[in-house]
Protein backbone atom coordinates (compact mmCIF):
# COMPACT_ATOMS: atom_id res chain seq x y z
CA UNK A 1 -21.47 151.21 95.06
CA UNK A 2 -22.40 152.39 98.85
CA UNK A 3 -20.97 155.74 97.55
CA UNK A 4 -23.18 155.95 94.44
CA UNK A 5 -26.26 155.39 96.45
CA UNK A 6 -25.61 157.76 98.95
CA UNK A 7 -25.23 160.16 96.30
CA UNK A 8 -28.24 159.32 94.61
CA UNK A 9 -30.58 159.38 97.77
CA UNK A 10 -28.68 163.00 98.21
CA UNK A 11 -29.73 164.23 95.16
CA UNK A 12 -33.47 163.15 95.61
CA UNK A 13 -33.58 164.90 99.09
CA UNK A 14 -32.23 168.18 97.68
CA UNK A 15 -34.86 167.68 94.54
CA UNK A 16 -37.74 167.23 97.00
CA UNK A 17 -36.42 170.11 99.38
CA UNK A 18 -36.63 172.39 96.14
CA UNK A 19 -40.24 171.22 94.80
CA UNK A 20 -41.23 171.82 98.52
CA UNK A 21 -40.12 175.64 98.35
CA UNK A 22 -41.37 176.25 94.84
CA UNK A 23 -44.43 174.88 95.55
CA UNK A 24 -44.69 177.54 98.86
CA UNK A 25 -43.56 180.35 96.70
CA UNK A 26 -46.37 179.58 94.39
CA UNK A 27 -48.80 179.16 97.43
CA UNK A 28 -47.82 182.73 98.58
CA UNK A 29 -48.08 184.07 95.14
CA UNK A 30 -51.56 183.20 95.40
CA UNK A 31 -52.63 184.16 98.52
CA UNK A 32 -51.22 187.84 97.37
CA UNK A 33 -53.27 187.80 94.08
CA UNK A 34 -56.34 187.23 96.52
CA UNK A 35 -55.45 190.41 98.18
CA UNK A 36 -53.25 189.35 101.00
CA UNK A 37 -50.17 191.35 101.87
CA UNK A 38 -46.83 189.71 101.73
CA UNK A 39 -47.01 189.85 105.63
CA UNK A 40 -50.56 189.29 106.11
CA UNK A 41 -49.57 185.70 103.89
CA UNK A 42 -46.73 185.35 106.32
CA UNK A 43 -49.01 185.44 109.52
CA UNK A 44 -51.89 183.00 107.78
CA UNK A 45 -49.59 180.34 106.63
CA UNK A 46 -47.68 180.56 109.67
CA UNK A 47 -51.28 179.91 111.48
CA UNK A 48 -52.00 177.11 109.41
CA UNK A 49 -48.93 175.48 110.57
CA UNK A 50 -49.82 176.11 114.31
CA UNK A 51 -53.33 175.92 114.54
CA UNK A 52 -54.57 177.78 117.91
CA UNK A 53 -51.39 179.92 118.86
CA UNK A 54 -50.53 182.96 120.66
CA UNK A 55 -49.62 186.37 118.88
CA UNK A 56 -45.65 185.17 120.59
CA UNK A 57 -45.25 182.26 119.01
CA UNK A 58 -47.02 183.53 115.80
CA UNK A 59 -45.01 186.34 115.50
CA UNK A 60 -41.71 184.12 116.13
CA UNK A 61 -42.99 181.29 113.26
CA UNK A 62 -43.74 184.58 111.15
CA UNK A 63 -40.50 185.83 112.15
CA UNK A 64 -42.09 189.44 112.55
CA UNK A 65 -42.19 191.94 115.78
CA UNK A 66 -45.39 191.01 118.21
CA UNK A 67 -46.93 194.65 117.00
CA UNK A 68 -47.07 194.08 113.81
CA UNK A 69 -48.34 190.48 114.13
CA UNK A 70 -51.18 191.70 116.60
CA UNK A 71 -52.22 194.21 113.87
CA UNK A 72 -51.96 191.84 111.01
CA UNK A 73 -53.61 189.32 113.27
CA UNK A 74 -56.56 192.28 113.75
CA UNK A 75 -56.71 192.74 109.75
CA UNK A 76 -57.04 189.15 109.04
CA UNK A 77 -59.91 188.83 111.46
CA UNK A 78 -61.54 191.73 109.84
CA UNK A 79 -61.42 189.99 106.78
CA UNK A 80 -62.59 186.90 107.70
CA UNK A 81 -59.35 184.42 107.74
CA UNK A 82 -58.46 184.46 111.23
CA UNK A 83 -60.64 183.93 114.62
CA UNK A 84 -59.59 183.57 118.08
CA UNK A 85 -60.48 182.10 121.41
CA UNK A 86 -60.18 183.65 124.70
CA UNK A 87 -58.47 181.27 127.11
CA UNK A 88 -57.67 182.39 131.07
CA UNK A 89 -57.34 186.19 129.73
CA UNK A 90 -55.37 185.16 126.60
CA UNK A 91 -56.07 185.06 123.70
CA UNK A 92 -55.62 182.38 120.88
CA UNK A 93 -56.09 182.91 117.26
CA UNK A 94 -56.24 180.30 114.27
CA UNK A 95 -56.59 180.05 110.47
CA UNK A 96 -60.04 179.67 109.55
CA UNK A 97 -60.36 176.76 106.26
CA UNK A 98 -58.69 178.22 103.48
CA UNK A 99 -61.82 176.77 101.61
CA UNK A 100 -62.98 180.46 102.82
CA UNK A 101 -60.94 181.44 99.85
CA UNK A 102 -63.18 179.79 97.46
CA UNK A 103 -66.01 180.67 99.28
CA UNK A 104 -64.96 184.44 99.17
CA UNK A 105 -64.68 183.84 95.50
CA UNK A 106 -67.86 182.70 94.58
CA UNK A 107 -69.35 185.37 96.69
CA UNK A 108 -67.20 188.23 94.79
CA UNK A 109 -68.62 185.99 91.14
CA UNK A 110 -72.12 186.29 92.50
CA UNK A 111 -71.91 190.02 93.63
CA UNK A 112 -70.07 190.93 89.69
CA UNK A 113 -73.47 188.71 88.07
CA UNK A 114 -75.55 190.36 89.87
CA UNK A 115 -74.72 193.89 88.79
CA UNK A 116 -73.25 192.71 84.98
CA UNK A 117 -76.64 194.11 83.13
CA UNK A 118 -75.83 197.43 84.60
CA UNK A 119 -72.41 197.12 83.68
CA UNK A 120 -72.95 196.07 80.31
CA UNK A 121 -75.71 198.80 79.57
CA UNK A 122 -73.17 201.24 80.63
CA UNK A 123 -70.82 200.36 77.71
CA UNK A 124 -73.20 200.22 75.38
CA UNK A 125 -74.82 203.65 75.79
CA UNK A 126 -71.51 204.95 74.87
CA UNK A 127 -71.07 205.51 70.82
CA UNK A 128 -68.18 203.58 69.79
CA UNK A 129 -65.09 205.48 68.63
CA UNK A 130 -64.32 205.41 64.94
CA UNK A 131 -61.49 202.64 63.98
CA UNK A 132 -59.25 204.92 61.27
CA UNK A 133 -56.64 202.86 59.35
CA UNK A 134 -54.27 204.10 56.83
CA UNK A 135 -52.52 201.86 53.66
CA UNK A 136 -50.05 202.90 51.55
CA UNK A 137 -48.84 202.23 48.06
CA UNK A 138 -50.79 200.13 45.55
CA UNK A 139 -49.92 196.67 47.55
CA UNK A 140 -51.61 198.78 50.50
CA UNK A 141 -54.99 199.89 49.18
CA UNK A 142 -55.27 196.49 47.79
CA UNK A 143 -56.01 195.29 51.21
CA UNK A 144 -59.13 197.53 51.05
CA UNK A 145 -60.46 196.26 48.26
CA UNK A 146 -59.88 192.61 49.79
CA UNK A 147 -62.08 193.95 53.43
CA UNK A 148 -64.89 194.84 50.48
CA UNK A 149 -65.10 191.26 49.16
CA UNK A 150 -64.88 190.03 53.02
CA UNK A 151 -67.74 192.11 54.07
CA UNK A 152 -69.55 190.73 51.21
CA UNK A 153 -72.16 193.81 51.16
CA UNK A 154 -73.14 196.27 48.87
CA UNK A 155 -70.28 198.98 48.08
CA UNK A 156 -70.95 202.49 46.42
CA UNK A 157 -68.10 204.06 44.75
CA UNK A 158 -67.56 207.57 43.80
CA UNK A 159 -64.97 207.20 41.57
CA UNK A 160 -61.59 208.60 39.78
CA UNK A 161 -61.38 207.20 36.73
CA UNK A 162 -57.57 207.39 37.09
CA UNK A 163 -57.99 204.13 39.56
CA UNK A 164 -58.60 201.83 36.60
CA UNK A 165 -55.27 202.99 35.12
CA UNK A 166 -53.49 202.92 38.71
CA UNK A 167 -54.73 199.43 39.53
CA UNK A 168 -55.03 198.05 36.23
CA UNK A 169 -53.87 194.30 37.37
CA UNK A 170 -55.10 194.05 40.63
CA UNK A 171 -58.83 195.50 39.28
CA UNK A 172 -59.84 193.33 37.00
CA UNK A 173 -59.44 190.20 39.18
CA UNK A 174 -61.23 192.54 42.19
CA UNK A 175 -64.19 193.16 39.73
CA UNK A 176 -64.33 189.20 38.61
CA UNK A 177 -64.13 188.10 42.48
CA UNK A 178 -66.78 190.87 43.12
CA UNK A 179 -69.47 189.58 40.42
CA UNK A 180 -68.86 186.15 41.90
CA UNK A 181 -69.81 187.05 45.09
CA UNK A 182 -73.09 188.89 43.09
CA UNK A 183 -71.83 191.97 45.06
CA UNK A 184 -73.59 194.65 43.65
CA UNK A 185 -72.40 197.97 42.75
CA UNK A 186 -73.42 202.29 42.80
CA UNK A 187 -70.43 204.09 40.57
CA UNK A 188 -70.81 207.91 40.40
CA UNK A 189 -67.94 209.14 38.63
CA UNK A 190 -66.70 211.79 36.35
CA UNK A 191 -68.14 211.74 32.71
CA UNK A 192 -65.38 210.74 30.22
CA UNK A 193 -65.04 208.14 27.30
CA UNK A 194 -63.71 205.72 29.04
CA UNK A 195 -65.75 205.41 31.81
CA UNK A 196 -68.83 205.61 29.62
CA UNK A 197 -66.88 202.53 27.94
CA UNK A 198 -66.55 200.69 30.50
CA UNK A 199 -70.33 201.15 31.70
CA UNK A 200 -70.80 199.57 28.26
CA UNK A 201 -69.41 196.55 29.27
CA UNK A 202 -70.40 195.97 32.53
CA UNK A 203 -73.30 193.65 33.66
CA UNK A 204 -76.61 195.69 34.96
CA UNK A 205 -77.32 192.75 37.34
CA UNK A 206 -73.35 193.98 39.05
CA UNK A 207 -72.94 197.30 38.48
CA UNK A 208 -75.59 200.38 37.79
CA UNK A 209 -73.07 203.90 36.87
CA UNK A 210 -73.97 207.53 36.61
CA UNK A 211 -71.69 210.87 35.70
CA UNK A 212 -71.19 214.27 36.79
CA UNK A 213 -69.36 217.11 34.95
CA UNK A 214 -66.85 217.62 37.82
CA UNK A 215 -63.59 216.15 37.82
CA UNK A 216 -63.22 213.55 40.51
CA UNK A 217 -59.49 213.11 41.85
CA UNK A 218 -59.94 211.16 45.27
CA UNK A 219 -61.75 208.03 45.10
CA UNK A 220 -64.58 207.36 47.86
CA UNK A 221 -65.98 203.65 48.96
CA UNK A 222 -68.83 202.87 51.15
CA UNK A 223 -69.41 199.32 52.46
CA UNK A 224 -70.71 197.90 55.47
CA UNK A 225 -70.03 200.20 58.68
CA UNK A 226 -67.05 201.81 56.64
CA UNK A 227 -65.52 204.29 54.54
CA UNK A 228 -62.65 204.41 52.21
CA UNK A 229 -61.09 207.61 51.05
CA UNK A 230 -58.22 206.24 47.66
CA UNK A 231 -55.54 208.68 46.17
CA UNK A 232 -53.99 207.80 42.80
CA UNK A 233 -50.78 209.60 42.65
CA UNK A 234 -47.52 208.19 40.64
CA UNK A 235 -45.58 207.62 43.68
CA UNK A 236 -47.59 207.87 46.70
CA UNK A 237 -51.22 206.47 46.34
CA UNK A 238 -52.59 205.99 49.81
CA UNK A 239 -55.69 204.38 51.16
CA UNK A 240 -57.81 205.65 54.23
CA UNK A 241 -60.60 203.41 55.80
CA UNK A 242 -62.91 204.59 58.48
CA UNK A 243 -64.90 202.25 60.41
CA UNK A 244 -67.66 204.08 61.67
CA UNK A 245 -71.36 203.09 61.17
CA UNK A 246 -72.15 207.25 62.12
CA UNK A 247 -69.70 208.33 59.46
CA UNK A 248 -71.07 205.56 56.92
CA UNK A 249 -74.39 206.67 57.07
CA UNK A 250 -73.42 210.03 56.74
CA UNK A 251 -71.70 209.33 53.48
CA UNK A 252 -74.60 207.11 52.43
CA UNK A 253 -77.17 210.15 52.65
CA UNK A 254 -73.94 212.11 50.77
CA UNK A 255 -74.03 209.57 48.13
CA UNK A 256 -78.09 209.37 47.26
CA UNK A 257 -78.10 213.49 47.40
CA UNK A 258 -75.57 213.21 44.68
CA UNK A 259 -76.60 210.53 42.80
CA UNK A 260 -79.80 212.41 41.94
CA UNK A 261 -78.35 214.95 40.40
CA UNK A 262 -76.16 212.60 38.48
CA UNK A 263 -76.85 211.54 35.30
């Protein structure tokens, strides 16, 4: 039993010995994400444990050479951790609070406020860059056509009629979701019997179509701040979306130049 509870009490002192260094490690982990050198750490915590010492017997706790403790000693002042005291020709340095830490903190928080206006104008002046993103396949462009019912705005198509034949499952539950949302549409697209069809059909208050003689082969969406360039090919449709509110205005003065001359 004596045995057992030696063993036990062992076992608690090693457990404590190891918090105690973890919990230093983290402590000079810190103090070097605050800016201190590893040896500069070294010196400070080696102060704390003093108080008022001499650069000998700082340099031995530190276990560092006394030149390189008098320098770090000399840095440390500069900064603001350290002071000393001259006694009979000698002199004695010490830790200042470590609340100086926080202090230096909130100073460093109050300096980045005071300046954040500046800062933030400075971003904003710049034109953002355009966010390009490509899909492929069918199951790919798809996800375009779901960021047009999440934007929940507006969307003018110019058209190839070959996407109603490409899509023709996924569309029809696209244009139900779309008149739900009373998302309204502009279609230019090219002048066939189908498409004049399905203008036919479709609801004024959703959708308002016109035609042009030319053949249209790449299919062209603008909603919100973006862009959408479609291909319909057998094997290899792919979908291009540009977010850009520059190159969505662009295409919108595109799309009322040719809708004019649509008919």
């Amino acid at each position: 039993m004596k045995l057992c509870c030696r063993k036990s009490t062992t076992q608690r002192k090693t457990y404590i010995v190891e918090r105690s260094k973890d919990r230093m490690v983290a402590v000079e982990e810190i103090l070097i994400e605050l800016g201190l050198s590893d040896k500069e750490v070294k010196v400070y915590l080696a102060l704390l444990r003093l108080g008022q010492s001499s650069v000998t017997v700082v340099s031995e706790k530190a276990n560092l050479n006394r030149v390189t403790t008098y320098d770090i000693l000399k840095s440390l002042i500069e900064q603001g951790y350290v002071s000393y005291a001259i006694k009979e020709g000698i002199k004695y340095f010490e830790a200042v609070d470590p609340r100086r830490f926080l202090d230096e903190l909130k100073e460093r928080q109050e300096k980045v406020s005071s300046v954040m206006k500046e800062l933030e104008g400075m971003k904003s002046s710049l034109k953002e860059k355009p966010k390009i993103e490509m899909y492929e396949e069918i199951s790919g462009i798809k996800s375009i056509f779901q960021d047009i019912l999440n934007e929940n705005k507006e969307a003018w198509f110019i058209g190839a009629p070959k996407m109603l034949d490409r899509m023709e499952f996924y569309f029809p539950h696209f244009i139900k979701q779309k008149r739900k949302q009373k998302i309204f549409s502009r279609v230019i697209t090219s002048d066939c019997k189908e498409m004049r069809e399905y203008r036919k059909t479709a609801p004024k208050t959703a959708m308002d179509m016109r035609f042009v003689d030319e053949e249209i082969e790449i299919t062209k969406i603008i909603y919100g701040d973006k862009v959408a360039f479609l291909t319909f090919r057998e094997h290899d449709s792919i979908g291009i979306m540009i977010g850009s509110k520059d190159v969505s205005d662009f295409e919108r003065t595109m799309f009322e130049i040719l809708w004019k001359r649509a008919f």
